[in-house]
N, C-alpha and C. Protein backbone atom coordinates (compact mmCIF):
# COMPACT_ATOMS: atom_id res chain seq x y z
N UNK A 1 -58.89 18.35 40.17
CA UNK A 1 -57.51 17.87 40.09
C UNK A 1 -56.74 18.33 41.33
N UNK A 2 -55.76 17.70 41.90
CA UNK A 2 -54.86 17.94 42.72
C UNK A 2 -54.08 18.68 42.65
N UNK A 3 -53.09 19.17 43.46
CA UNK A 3 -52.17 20.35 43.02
C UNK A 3 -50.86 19.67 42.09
N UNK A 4 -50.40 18.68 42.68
CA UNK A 4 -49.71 17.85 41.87
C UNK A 4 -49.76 17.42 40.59
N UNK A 5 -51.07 17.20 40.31
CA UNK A 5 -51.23 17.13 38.75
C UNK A 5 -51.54 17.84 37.73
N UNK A 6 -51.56 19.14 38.43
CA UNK A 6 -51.81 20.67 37.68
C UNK A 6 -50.63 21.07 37.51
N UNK A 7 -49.45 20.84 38.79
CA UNK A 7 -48.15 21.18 38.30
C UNK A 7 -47.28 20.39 37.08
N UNK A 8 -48.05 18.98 37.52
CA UNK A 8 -47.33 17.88 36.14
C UNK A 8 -47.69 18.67 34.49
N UNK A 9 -49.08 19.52 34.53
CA UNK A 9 -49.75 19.50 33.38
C UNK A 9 -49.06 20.92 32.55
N UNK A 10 -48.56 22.01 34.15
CA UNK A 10 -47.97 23.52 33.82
C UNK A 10 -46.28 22.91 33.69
N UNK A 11 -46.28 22.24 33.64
CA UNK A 11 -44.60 21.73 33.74
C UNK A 11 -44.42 21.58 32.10
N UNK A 12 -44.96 20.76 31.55
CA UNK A 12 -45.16 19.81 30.46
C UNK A 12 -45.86 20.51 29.27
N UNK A 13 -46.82 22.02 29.69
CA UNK A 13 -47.54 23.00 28.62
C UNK A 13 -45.70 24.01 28.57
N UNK A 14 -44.91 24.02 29.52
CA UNK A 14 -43.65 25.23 29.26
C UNK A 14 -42.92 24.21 28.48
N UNK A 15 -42.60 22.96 29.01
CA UNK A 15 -41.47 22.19 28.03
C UNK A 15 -41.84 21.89 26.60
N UNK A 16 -43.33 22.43 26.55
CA UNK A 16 -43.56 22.18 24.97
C UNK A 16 -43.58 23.53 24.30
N UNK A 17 -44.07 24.07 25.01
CA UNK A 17 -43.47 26.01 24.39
C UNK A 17 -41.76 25.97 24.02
N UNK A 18 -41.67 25.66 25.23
CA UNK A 18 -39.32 25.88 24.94
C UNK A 18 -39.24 25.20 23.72
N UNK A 19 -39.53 24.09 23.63
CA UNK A 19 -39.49 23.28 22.56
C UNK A 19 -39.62 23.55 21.55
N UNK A 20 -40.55 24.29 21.12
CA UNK A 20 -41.20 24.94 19.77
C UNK A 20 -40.72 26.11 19.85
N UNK A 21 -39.87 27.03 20.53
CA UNK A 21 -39.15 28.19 20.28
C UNK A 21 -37.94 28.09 20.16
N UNK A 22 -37.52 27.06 20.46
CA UNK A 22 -36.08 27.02 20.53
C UNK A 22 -36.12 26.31 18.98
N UNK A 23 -37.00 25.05 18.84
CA UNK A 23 -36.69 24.69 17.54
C UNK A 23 -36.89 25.46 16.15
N UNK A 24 -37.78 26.78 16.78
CA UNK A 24 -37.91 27.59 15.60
C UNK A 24 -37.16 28.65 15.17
N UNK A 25 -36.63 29.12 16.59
CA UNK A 25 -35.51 30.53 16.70
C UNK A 25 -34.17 29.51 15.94
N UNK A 26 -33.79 28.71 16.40
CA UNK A 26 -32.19 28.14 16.13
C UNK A 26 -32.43 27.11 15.05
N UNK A 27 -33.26 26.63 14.54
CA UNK A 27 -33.80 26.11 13.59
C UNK A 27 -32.80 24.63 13.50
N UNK A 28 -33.37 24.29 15.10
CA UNK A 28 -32.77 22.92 15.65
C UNK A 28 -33.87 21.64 15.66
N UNK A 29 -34.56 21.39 14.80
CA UNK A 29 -35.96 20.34 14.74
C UNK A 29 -35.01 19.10 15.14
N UNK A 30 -33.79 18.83 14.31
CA UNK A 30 -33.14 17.75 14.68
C UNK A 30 -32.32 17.15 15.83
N UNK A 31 -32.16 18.57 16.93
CA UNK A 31 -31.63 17.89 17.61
C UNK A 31 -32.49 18.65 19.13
N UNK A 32 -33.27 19.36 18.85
CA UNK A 32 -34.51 19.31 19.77
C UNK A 32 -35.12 17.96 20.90
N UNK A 33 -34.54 17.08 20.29
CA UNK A 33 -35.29 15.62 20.72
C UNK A 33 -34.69 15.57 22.32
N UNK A 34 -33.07 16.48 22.22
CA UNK A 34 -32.57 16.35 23.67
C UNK A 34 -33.57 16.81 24.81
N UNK A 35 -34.30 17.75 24.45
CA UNK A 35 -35.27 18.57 25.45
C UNK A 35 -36.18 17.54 26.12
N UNK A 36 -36.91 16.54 25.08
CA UNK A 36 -37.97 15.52 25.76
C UNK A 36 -36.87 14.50 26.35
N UNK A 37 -35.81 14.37 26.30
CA UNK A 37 -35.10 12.85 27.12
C UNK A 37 -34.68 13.41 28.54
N UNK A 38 -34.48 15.10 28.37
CA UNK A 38 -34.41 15.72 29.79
C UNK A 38 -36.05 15.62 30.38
N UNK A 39 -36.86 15.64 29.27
CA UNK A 39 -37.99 15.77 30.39
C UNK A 39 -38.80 14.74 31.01
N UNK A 40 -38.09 13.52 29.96
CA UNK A 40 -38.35 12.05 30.68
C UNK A 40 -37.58 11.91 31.68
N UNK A 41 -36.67 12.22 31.39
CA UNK A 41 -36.05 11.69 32.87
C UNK A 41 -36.23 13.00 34.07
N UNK A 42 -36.87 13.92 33.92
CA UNK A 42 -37.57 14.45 35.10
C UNK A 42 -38.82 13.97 35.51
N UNK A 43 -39.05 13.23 34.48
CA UNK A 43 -40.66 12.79 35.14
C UNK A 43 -40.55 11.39 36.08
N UNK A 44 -39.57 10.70 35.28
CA UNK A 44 -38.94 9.34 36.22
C UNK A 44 -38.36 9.33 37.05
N UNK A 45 -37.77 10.70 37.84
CA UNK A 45 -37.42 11.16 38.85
C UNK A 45 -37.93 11.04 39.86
N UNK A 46 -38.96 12.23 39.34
CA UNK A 46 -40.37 13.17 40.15
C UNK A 46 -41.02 12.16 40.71
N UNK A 47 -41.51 11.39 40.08
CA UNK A 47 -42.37 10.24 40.40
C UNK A 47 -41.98 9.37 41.81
């Protein structure tokens, strides 16, 4: 793999950790969803 797509893969293994700690510490499942529309639109950025 390239370096680029190792960073896409370590980018995307932390935004799913935050995700699952934040929705478990603040016990936000419902509005968690903001985290993936920030991380779509970093990827449609990046690109």
């Amino acid at each position: 793999m390239d370096k680029k797509k190792i960073m896409n893969w370590v980018i995307a293994i932390i935004i799913a950790i935050g995700y699952l700690i934040i929705s478990i510490v603040f016990d936000t499942w419902t509005y968690s969803w903001i985290i993936w529309v920030i991380y779509a639109i970093y990827r449609f950025v990046a690109k």
